[in-house]
N, C-alpha and C. Protein backbone atom coordinates (compact mmCIF):
# COMPACT_ATOMS: atom_id res chain seq x y z
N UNK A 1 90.71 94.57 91.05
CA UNK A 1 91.97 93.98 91.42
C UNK A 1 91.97 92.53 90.93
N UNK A 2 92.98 91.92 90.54
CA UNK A 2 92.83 90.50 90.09
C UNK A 2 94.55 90.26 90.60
N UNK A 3 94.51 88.76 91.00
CA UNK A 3 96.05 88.40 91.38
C UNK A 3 96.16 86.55 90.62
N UNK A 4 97.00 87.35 90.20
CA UNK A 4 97.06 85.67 89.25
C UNK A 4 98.40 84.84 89.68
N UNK A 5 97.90 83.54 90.04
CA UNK A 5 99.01 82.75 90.91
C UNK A 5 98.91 81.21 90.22
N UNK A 6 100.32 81.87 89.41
CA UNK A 6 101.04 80.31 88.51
C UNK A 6 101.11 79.27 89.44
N UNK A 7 100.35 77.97 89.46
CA UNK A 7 100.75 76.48 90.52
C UNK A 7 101.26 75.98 89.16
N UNK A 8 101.13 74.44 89.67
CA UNK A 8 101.93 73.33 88.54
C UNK A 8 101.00 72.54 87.96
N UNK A 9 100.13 72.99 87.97
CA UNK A 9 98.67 72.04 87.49
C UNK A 9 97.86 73.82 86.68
N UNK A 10 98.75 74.41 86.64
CA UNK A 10 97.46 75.75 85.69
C UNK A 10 97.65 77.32 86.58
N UNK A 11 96.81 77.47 86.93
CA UNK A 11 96.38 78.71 87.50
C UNK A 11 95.83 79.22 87.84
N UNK A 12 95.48 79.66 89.50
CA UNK A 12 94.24 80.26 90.28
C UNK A 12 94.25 81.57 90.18
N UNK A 13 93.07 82.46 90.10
CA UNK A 13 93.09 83.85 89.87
C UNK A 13 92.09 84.43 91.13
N UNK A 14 92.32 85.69 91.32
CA UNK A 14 91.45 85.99 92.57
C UNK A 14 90.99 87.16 92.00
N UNK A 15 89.67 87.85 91.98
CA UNK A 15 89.49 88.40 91.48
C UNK A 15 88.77 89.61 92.03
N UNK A 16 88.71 90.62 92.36
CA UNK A 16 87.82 91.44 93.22
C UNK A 16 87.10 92.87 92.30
N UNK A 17 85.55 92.53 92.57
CA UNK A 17 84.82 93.78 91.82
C UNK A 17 85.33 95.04 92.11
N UNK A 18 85.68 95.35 93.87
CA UNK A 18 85.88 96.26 93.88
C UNK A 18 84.82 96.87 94.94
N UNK A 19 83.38 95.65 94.74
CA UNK A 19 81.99 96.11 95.77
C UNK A 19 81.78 94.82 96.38
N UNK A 20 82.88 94.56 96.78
CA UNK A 20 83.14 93.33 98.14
C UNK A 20 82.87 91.79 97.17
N UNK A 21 83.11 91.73 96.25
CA UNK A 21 82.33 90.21 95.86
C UNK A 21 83.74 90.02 94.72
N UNK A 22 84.19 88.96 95.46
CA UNK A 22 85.54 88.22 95.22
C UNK A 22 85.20 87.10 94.61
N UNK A 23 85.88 86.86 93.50
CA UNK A 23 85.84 85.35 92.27
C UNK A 23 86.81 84.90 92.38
N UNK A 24 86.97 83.29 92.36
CA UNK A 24 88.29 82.58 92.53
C UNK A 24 88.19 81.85 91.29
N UNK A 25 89.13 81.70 90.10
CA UNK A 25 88.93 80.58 89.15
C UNK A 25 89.77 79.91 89.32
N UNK A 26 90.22 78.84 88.45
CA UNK A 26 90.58 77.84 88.26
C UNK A 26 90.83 77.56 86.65
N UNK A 27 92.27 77.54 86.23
CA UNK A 27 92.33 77.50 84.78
C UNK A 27 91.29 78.50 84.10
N UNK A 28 91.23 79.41 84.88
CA UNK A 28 89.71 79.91 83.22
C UNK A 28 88.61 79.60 84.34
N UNK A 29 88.23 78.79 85.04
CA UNK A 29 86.78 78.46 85.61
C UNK A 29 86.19 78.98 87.11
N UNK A 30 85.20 79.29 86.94
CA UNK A 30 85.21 79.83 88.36
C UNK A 30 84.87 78.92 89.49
N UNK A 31 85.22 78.86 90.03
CA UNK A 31 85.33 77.97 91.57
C UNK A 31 84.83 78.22 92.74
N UNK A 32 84.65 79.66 92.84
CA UNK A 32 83.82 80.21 94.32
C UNK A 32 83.86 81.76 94.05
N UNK A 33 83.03 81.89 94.44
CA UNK A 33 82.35 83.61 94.24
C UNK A 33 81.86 84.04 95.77
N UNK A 34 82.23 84.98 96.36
CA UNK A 34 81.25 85.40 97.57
C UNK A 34 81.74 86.76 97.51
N UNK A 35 80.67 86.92 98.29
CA UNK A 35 80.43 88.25 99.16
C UNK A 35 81.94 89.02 100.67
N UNK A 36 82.61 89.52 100.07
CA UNK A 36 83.52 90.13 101.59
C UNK A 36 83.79 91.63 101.80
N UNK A 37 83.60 91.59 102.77
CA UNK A 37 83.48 93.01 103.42
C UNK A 37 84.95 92.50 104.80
N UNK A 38 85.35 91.96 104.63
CA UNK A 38 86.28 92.30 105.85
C UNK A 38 87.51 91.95 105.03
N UNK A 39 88.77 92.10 106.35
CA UNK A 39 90.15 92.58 105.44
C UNK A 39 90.85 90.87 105.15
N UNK A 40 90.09 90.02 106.08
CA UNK A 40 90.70 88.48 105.36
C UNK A 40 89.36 87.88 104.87
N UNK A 41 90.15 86.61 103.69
CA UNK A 41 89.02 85.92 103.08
C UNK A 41 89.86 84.20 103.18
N UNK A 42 88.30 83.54 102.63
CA UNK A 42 88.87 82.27 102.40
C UNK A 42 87.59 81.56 101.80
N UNK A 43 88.24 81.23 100.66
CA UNK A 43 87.89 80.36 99.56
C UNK A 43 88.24 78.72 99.46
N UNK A 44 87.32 78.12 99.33
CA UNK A 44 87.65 76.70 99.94
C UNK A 44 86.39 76.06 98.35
N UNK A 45 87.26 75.14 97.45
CA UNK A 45 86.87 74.88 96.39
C UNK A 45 87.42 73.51 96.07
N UNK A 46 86.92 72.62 95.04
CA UNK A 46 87.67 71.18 94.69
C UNK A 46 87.77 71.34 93.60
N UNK A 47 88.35 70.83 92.68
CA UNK A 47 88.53 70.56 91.44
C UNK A 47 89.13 68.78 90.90
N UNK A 48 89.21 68.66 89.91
CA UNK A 48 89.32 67.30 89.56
C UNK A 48 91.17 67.59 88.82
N UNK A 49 91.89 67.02 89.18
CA UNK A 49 93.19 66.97 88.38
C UNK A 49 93.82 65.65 88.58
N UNK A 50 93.95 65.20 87.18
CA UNK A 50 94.35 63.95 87.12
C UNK A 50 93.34 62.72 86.88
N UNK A 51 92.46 63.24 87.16
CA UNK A 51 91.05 61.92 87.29
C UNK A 51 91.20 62.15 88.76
N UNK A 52 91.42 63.19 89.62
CA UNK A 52 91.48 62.89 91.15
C UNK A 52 90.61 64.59 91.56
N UNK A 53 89.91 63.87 92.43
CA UNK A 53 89.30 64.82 93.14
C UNK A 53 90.50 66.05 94.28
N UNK A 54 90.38 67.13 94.30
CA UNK A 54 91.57 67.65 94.78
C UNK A 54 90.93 68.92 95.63
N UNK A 55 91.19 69.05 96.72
CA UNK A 55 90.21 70.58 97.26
C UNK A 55 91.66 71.14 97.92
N UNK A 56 91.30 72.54 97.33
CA UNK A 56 92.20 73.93 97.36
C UNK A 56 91.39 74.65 98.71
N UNK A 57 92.58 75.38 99.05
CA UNK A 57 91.83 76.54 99.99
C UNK A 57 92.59 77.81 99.96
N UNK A 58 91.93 78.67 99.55
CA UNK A 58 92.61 79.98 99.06
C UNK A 58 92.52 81.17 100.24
N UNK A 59 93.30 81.87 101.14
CA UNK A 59 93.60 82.58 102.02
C UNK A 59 94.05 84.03 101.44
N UNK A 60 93.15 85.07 101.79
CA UNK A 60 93.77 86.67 101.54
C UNK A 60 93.41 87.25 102.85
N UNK A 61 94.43 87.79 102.88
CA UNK A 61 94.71 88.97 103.83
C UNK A 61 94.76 90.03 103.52
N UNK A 62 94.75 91.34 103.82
CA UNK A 62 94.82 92.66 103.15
C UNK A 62 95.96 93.29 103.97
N UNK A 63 96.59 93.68 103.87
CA UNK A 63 97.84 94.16 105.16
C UNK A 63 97.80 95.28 104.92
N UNK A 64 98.93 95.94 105.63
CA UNK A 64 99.08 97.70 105.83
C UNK A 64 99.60 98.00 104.51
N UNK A 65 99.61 99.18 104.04
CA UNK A 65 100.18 99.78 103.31
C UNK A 65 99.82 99.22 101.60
N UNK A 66 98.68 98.94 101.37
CA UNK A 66 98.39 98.42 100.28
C UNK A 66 98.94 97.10 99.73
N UNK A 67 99.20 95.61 100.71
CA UNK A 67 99.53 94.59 100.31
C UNK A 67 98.57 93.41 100.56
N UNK A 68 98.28 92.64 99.70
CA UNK A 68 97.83 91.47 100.43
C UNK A 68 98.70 90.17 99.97
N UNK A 69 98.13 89.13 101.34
CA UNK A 69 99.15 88.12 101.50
C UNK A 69 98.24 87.08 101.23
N UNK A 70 98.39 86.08 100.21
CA UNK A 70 97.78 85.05 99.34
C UNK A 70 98.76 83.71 99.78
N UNK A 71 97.73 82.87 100.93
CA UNK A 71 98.56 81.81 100.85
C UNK A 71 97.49 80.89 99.81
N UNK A 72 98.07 79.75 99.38
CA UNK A 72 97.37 78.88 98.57
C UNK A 72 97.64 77.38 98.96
N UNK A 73 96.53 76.33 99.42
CA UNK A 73 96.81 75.37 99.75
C UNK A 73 96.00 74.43 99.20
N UNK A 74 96.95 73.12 98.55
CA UNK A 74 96.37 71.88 97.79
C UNK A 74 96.38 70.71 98.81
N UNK A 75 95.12 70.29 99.03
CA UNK A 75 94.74 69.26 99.69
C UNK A 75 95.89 69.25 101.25
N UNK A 76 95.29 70.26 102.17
CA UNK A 76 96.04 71.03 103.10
C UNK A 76 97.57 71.25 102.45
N UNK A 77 98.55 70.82 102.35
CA UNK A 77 99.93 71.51 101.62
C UNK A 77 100.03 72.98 101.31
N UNK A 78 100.86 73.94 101.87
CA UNK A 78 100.91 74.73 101.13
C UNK A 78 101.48 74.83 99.78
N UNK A 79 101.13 75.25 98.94
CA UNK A 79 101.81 75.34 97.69
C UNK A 79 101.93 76.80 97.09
N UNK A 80 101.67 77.78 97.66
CA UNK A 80 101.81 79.15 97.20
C UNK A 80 101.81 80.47 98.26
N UNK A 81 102.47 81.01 98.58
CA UNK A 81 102.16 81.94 99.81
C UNK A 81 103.17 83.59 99.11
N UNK A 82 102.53 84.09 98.93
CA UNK A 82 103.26 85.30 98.55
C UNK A 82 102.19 86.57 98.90
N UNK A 83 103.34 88.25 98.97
CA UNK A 83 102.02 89.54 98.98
C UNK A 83 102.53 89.93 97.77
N UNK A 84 100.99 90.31 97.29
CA UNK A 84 101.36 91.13 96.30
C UNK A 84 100.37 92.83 96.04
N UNK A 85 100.81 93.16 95.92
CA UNK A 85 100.49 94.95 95.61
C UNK A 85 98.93 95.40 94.92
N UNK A 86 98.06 95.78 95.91
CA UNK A 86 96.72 96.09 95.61
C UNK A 86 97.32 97.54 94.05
N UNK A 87 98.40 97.83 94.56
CA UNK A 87 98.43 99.42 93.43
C UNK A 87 98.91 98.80 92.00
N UNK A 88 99.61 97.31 92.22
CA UNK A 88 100.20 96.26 91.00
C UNK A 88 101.46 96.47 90.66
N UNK A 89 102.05 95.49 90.27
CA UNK A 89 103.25 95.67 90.24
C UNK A 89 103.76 93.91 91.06
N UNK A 90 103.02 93.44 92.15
CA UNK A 90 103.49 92.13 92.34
C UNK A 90 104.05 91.85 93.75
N UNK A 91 104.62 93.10 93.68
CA UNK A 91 105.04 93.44 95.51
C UNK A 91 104.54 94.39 96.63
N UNK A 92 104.69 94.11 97.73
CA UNK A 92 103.93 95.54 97.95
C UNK A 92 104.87 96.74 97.84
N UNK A 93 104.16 97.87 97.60
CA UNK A 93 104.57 99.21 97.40
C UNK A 93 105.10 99.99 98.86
N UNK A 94 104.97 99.44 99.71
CA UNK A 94 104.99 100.35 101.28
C UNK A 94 105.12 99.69 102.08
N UNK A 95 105.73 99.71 103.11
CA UNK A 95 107.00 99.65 104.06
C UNK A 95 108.26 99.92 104.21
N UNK A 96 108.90 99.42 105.14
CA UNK A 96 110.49 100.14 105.31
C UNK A 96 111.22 99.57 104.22
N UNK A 97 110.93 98.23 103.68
CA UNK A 97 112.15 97.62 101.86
C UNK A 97 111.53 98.15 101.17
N UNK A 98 111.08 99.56 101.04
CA UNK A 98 110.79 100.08 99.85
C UNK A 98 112.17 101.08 100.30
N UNK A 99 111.90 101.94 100.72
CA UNK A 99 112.88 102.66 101.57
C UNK A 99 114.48 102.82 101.39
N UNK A 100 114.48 101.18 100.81
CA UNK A 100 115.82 100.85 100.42
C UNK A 100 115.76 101.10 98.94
N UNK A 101 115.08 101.30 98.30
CA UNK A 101 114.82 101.31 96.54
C UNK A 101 115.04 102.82 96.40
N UNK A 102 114.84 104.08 97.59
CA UNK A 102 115.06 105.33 96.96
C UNK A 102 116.66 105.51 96.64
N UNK A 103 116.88 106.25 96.05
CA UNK A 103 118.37 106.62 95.72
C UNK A 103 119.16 107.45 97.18
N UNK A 104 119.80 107.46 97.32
CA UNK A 104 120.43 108.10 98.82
C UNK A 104 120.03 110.10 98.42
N UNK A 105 120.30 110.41 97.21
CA UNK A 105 120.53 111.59 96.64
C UNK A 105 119.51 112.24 96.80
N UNK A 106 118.29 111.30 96.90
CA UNK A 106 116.96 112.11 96.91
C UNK A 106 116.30 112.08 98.15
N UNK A 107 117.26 111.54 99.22
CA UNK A 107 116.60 112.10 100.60
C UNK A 107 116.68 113.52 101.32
N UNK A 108 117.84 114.26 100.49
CA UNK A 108 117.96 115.55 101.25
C UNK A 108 116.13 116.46 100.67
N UNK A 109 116.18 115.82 99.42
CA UNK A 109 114.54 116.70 98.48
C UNK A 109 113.82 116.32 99.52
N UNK A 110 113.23 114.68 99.91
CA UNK A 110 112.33 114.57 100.87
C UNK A 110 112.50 115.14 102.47
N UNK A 111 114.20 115.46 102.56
CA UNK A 111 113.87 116.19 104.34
C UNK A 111 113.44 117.36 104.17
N UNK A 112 113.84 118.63 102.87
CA UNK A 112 113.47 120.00 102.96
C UNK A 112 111.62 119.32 102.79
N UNK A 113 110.93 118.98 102.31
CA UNK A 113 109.58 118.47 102.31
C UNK A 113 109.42 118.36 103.56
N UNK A 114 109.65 117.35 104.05
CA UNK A 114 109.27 116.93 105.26
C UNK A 114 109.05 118.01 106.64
N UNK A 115 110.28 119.19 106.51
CA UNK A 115 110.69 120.03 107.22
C UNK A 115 109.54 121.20 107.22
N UNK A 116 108.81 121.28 106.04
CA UNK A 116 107.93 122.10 105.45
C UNK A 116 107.02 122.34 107.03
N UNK A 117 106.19 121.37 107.07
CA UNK A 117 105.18 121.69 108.83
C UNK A 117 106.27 122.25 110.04
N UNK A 118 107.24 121.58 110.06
CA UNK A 118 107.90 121.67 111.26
C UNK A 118 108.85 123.23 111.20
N UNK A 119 109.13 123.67 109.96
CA UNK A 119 109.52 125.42 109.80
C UNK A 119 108.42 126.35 110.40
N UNK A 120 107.20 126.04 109.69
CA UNK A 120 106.00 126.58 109.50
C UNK A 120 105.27 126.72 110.97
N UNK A 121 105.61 125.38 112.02
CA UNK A 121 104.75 124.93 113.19
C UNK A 121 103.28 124.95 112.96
N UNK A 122 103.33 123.94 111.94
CA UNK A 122 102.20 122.94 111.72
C UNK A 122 101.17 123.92 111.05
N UNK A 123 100.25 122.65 111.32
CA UNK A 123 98.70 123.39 110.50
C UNK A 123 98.52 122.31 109.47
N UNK A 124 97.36 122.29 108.28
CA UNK A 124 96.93 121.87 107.91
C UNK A 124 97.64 122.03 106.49
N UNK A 125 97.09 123.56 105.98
CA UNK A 125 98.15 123.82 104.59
C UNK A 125 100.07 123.40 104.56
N UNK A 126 100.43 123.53 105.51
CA UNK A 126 102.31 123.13 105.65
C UNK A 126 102.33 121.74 105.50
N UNK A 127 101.47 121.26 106.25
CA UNK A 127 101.14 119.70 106.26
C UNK A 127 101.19 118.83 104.99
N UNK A 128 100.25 119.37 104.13
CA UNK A 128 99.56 118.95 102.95
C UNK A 128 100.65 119.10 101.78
N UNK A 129 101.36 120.77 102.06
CA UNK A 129 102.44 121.04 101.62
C UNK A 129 103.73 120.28 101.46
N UNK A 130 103.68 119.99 102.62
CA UNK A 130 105.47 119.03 102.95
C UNK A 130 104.90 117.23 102.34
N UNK A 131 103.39 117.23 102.72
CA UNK A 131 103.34 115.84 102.09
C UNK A 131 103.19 115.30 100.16
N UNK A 132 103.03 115.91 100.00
CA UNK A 132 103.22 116.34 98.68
C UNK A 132 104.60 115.90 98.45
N UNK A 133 105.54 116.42 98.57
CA UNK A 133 106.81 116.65 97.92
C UNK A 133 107.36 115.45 98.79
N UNK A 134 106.95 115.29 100.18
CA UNK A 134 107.46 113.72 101.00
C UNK A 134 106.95 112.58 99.62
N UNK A 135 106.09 112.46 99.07
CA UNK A 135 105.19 111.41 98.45
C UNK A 135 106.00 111.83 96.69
N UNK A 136 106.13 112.78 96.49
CA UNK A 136 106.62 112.67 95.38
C UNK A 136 108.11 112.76 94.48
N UNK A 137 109.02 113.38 95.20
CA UNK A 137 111.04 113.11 95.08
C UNK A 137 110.84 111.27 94.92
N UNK A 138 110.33 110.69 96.35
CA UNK A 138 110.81 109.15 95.82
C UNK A 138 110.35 108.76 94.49
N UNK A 139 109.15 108.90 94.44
CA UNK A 139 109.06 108.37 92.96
C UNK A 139 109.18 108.59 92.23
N UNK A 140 109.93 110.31 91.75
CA UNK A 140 110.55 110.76 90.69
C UNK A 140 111.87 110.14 90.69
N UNK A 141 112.60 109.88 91.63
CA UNK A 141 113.79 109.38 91.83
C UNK A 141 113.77 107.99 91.52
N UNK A 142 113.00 107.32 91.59
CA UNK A 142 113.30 106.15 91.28
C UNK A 142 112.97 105.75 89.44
N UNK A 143 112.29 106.37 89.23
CA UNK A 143 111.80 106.80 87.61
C UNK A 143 112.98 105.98 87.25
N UNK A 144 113.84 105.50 87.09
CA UNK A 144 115.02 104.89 85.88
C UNK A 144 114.98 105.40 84.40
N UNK A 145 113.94 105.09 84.18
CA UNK A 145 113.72 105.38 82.95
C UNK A 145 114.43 106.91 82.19
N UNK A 146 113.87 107.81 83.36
CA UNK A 146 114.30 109.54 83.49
C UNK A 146 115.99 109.26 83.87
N UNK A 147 116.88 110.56 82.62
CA UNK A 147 118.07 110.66 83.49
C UNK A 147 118.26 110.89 84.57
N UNK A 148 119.57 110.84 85.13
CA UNK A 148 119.52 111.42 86.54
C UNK A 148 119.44 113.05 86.63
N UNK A 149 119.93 113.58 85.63
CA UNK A 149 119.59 115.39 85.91
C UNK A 149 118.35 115.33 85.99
N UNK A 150 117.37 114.73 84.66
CA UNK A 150 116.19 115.03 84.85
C UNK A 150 115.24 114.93 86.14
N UNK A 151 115.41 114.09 87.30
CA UNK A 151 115.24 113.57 88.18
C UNK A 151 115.48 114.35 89.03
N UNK A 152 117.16 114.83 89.40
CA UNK A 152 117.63 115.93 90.20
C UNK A 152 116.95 117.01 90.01
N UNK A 153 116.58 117.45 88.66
CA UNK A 153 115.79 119.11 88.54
C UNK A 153 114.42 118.59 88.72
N UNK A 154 113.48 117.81 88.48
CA UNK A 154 112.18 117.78 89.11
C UNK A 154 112.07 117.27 90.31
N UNK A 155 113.11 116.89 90.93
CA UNK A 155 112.64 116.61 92.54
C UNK A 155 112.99 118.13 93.19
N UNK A 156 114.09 118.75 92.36
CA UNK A 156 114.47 120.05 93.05
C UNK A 156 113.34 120.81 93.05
N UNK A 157 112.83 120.71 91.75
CA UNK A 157 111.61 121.87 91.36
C UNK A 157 110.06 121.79 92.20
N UNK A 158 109.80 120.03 92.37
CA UNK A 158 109.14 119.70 93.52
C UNK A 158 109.01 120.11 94.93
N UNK A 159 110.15 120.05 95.13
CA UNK A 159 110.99 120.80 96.64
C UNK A 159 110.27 122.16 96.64
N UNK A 160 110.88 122.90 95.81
CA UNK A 160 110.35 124.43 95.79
C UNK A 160 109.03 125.23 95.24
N UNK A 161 108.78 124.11 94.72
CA UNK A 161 107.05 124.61 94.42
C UNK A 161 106.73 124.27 95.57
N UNK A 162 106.91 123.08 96.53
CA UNK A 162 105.97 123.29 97.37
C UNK A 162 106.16 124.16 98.73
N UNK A 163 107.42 124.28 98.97
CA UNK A 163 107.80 125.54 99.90
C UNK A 163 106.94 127.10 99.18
N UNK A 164 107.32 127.35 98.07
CA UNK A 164 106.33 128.53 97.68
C UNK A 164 104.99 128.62 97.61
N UNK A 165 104.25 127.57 97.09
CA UNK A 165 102.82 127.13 97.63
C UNK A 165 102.43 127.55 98.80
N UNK A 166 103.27 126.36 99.87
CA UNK A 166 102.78 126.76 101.19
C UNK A 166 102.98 127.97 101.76
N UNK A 167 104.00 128.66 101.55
CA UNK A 167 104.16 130.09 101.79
C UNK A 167 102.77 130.97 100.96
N UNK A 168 102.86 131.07 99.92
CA UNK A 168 101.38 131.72 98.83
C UNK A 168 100.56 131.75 99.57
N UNK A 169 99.89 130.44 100.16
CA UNK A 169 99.03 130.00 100.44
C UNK A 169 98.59 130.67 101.62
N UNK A 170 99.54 130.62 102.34
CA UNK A 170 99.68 131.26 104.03
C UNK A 170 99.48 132.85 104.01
N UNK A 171 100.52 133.43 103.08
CA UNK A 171 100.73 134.20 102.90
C UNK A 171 99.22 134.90 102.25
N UNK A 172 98.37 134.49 101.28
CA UNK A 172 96.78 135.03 100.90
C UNK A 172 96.37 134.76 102.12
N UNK A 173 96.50 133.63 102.58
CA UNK A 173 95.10 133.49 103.81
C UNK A 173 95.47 134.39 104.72
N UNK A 174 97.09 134.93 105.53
CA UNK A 174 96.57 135.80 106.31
C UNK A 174 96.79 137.30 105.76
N UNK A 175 96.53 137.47 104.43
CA UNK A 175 95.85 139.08 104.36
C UNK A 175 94.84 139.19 104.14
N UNK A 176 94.02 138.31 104.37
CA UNK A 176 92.48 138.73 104.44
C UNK A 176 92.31 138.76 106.08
């Protein structure tokens, strides 16, 4: 993961292996390296700008739904506070203002999905079934790129593969 955050003096980058050990640079330079295992951090570094000694303190949070929240502060001041998206992209991907980005058209695809456990009365396969097609209409729908038929027939086709799936599925497991 790396999050790169334009200030007015250059640019701090945050950088994560991935096996808990987070790099902070500075223009290009690295500034603090450690070890984290928990869901907030803080990086506390100086640098020279201007001929002036200057100490930063860099704040991450990890929040729900794949976001973290990066405040950035020059010689206490905040000067940067934004979340941005562990999956990328800049924002986070999940919560209810995403919600607002699906198209209205493609919520009836996600209720027959959704409806999938609750026809069925539950279980594990209906479950897995209905989440599937819950997780995938929005983001075919939002595709832009794809016309809108194209969109309408693979969220439709989504819809019904996974109602037949979960039926298949049910349907082998109880004839044995």
């Amino acid at each position: 993961m790396k999050i790169e955050m334009v200030i007015d003096k250059g640019m701090v980058t945050l950088e994560s292996s991935g096996f808990n050990t987070e790099t902070v640079r500075y223009n290009g330079d690295i500034v603090s390296k450690k070890n984290s295992s928990s869901m907030k951090t803080n990086h506390c570094f100086q640098v020279m700008e201007d001929d002036k000694q200057v100490e930063y303190e860099l704040n991450a949070k990890i929040g729900l739904g794949g976001s973290i929240a990066c405040t950035l502060k020059r010689d206490g001041e905040e000067i940067y506070n934004q979340q941005h998206s562990v999956l990328g992209g800049g924002k986070p991907r999940f919560g209810f203002g995403v919600l607002k980005e699906i198209p209205k058209w493609a919520w009836p695809f996600v209720a027959l999905c959704a409806a999938i456990p609750l026809i069925t009365l539950g279980g594990a396969i209906p479950a897995v079934g209905g989440l599937i097609g819950v997780l995938s209409c929005p983001g075919i729908a939002k595709r832009n790129s794809w016309s809108l038929v194209v969109r309408l027939l693979l969220c439709g086709l989504v819809t019904l593969g996974c109602w037949f799936l979960t039926f298949l599925t049910i349907g082998l497991l109880s004839s044995q």
